[in-house]
N, C-alpha and C. Protein backbone atom coordinates (compact mmCIF):
# COMPACT_ATOMS: atom_id res chain seq x y z
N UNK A 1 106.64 22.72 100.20
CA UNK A 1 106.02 23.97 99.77
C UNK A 1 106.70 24.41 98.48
N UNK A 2 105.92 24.87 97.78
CA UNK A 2 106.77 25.49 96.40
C UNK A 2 107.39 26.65 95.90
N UNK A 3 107.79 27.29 95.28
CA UNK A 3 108.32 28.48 95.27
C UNK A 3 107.16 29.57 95.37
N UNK A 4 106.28 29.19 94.64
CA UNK A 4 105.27 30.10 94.62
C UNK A 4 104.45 30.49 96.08
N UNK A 5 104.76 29.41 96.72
CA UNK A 5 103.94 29.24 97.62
C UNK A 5 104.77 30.41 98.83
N UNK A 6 106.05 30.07 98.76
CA UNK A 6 107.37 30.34 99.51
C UNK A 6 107.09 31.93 99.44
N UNK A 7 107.05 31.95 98.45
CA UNK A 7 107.01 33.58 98.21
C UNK A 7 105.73 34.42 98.50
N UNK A 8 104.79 33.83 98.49
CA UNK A 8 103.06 34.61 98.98
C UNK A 8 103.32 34.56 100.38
N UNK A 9 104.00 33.69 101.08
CA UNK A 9 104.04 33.75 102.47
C UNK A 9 104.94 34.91 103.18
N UNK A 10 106.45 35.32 101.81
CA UNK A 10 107.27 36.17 102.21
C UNK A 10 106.33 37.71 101.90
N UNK A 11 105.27 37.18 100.92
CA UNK A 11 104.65 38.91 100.69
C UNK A 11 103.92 39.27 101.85
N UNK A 12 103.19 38.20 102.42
CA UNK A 12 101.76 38.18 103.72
C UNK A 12 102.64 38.36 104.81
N UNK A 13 103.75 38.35 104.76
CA UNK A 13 104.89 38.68 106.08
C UNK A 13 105.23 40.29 105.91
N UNK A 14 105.44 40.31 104.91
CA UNK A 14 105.71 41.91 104.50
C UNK A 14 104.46 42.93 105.12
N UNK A 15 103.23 42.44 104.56
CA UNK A 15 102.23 43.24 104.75
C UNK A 15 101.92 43.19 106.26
N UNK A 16 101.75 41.89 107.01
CA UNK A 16 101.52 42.31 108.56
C UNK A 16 103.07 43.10 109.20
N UNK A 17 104.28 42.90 108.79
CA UNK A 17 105.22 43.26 108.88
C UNK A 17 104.84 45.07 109.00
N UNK A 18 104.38 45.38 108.00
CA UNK A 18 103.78 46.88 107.70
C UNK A 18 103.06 47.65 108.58
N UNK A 19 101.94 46.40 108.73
CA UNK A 19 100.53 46.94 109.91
C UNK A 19 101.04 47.19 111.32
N UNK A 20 102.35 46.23 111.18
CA UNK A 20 102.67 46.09 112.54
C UNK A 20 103.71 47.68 112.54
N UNK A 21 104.36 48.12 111.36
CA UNK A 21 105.22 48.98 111.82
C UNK A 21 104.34 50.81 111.66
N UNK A 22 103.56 50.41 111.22
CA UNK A 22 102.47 51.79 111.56
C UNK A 22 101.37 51.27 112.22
N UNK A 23 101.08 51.57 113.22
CA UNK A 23 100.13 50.91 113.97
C UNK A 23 98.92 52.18 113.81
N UNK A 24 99.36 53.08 113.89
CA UNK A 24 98.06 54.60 113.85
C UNK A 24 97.85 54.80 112.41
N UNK A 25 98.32 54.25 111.37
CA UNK A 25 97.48 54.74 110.24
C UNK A 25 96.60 53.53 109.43
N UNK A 26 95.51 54.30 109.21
CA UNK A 26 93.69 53.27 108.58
C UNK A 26 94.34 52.77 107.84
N UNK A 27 95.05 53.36 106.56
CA UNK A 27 95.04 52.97 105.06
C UNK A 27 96.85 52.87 104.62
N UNK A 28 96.82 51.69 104.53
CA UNK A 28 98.48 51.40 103.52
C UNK A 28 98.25 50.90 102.40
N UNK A 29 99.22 52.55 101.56
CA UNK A 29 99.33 52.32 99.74
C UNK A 29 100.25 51.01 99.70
N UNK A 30 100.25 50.40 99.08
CA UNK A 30 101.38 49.48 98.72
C UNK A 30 101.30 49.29 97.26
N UNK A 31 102.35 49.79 96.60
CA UNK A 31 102.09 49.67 94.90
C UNK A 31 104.17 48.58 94.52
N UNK A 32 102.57 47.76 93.36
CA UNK A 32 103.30 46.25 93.58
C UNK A 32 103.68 46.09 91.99
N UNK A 33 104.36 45.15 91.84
CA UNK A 33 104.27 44.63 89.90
C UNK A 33 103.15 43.37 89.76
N UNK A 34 102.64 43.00 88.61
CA UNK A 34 101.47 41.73 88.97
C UNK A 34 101.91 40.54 88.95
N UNK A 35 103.21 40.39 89.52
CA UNK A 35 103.71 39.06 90.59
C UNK A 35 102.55 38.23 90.79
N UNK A 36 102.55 36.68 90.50
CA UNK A 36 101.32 35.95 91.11
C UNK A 36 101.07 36.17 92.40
N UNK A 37 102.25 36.16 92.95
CA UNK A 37 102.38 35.75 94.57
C UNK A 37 101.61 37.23 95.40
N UNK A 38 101.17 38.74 94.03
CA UNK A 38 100.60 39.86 94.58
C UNK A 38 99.19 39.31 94.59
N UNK A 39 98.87 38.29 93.46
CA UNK A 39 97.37 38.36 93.40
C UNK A 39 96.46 36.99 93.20
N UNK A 40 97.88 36.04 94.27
CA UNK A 40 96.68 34.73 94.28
C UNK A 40 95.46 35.01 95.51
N UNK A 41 94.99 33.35 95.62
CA UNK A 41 93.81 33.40 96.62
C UNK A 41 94.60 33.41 97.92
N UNK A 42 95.72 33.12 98.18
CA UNK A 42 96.11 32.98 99.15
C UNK A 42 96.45 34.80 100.00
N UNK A 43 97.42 35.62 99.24
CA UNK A 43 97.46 36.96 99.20
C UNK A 43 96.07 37.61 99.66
N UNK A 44 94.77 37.14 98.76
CA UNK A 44 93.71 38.01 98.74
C UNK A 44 92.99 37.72 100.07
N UNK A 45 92.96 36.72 100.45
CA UNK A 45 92.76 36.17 101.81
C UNK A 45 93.31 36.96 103.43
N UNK A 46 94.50 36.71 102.91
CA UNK A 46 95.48 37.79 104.26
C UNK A 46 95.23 39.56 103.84
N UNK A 47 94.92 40.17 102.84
CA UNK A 47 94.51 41.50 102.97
C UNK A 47 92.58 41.43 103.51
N UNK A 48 92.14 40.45 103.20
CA UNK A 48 90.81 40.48 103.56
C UNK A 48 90.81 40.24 105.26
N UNK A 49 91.67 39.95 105.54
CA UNK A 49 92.17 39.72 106.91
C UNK A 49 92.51 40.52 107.68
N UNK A 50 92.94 41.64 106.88
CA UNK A 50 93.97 42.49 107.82
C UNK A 50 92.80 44.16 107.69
N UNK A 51 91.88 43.70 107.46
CA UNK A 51 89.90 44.28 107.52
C UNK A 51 90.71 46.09 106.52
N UNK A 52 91.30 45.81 105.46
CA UNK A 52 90.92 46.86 104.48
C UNK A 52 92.02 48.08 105.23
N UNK A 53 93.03 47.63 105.74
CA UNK A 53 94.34 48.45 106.16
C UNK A 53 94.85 48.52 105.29
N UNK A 54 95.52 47.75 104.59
CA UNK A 54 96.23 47.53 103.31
C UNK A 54 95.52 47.72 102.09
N UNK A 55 95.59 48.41 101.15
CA UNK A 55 94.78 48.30 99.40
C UNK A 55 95.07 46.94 99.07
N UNK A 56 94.75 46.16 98.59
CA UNK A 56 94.90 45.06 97.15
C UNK A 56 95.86 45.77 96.59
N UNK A 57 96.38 45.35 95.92
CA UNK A 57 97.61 45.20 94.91
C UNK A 57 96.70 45.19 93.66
N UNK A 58 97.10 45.77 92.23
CA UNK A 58 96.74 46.15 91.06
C UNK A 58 96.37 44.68 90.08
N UNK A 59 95.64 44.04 90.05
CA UNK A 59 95.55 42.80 89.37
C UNK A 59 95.14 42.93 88.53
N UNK A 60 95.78 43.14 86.88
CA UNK A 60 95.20 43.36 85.89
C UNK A 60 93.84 41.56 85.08
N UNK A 61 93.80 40.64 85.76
CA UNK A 61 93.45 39.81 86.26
C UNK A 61 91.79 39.51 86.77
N UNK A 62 91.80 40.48 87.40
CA UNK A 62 90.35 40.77 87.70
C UNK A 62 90.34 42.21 87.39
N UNK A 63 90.27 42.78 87.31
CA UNK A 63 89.81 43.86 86.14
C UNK A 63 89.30 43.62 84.69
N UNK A 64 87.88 43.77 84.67
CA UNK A 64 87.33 43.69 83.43
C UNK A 64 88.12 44.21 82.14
N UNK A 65 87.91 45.76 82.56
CA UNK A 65 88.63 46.30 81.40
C UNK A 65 89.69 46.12 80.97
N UNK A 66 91.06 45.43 82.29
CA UNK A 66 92.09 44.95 81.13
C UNK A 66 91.61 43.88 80.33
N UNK A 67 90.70 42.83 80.61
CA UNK A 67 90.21 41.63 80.10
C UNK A 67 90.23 41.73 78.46
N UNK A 68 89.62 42.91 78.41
CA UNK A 68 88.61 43.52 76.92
C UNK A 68 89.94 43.02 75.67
């Protein structure tokens, strides 16, 4: 496994880590730096997972307007 890889797994641990330690609240802020490991496919996968508890992380990346 690679570093990169190493590390999306330590973030997707963090975040169920989270869900698991507030169990009664809908919505967790989590404000991130744009780390790959915040905004590969692998990351975007485990918040699509965890059905919209967690926000996405800020990906200037897919945002049009930073694109411009």
């Amino acid at each position: 496994m690679s570093g990169a890889n190493k590390k999306s797994d330590l973030f997707i641990e963090l975040l169920h880590a989270l869900v698991q330690a507030h169990p009664r609240a809908t919505r967790l802020h989590v404000i991130l730096d744009n780390a790959s490991m915040h905004c590969g496919q692998k990351a975007r996968r485990a918040l699509e997972a965890l059905g919209g508890r967690v926000l996405p992380p800020y990906c200037p990346s897919a945002n049009k307007i930073e694109q411009a």
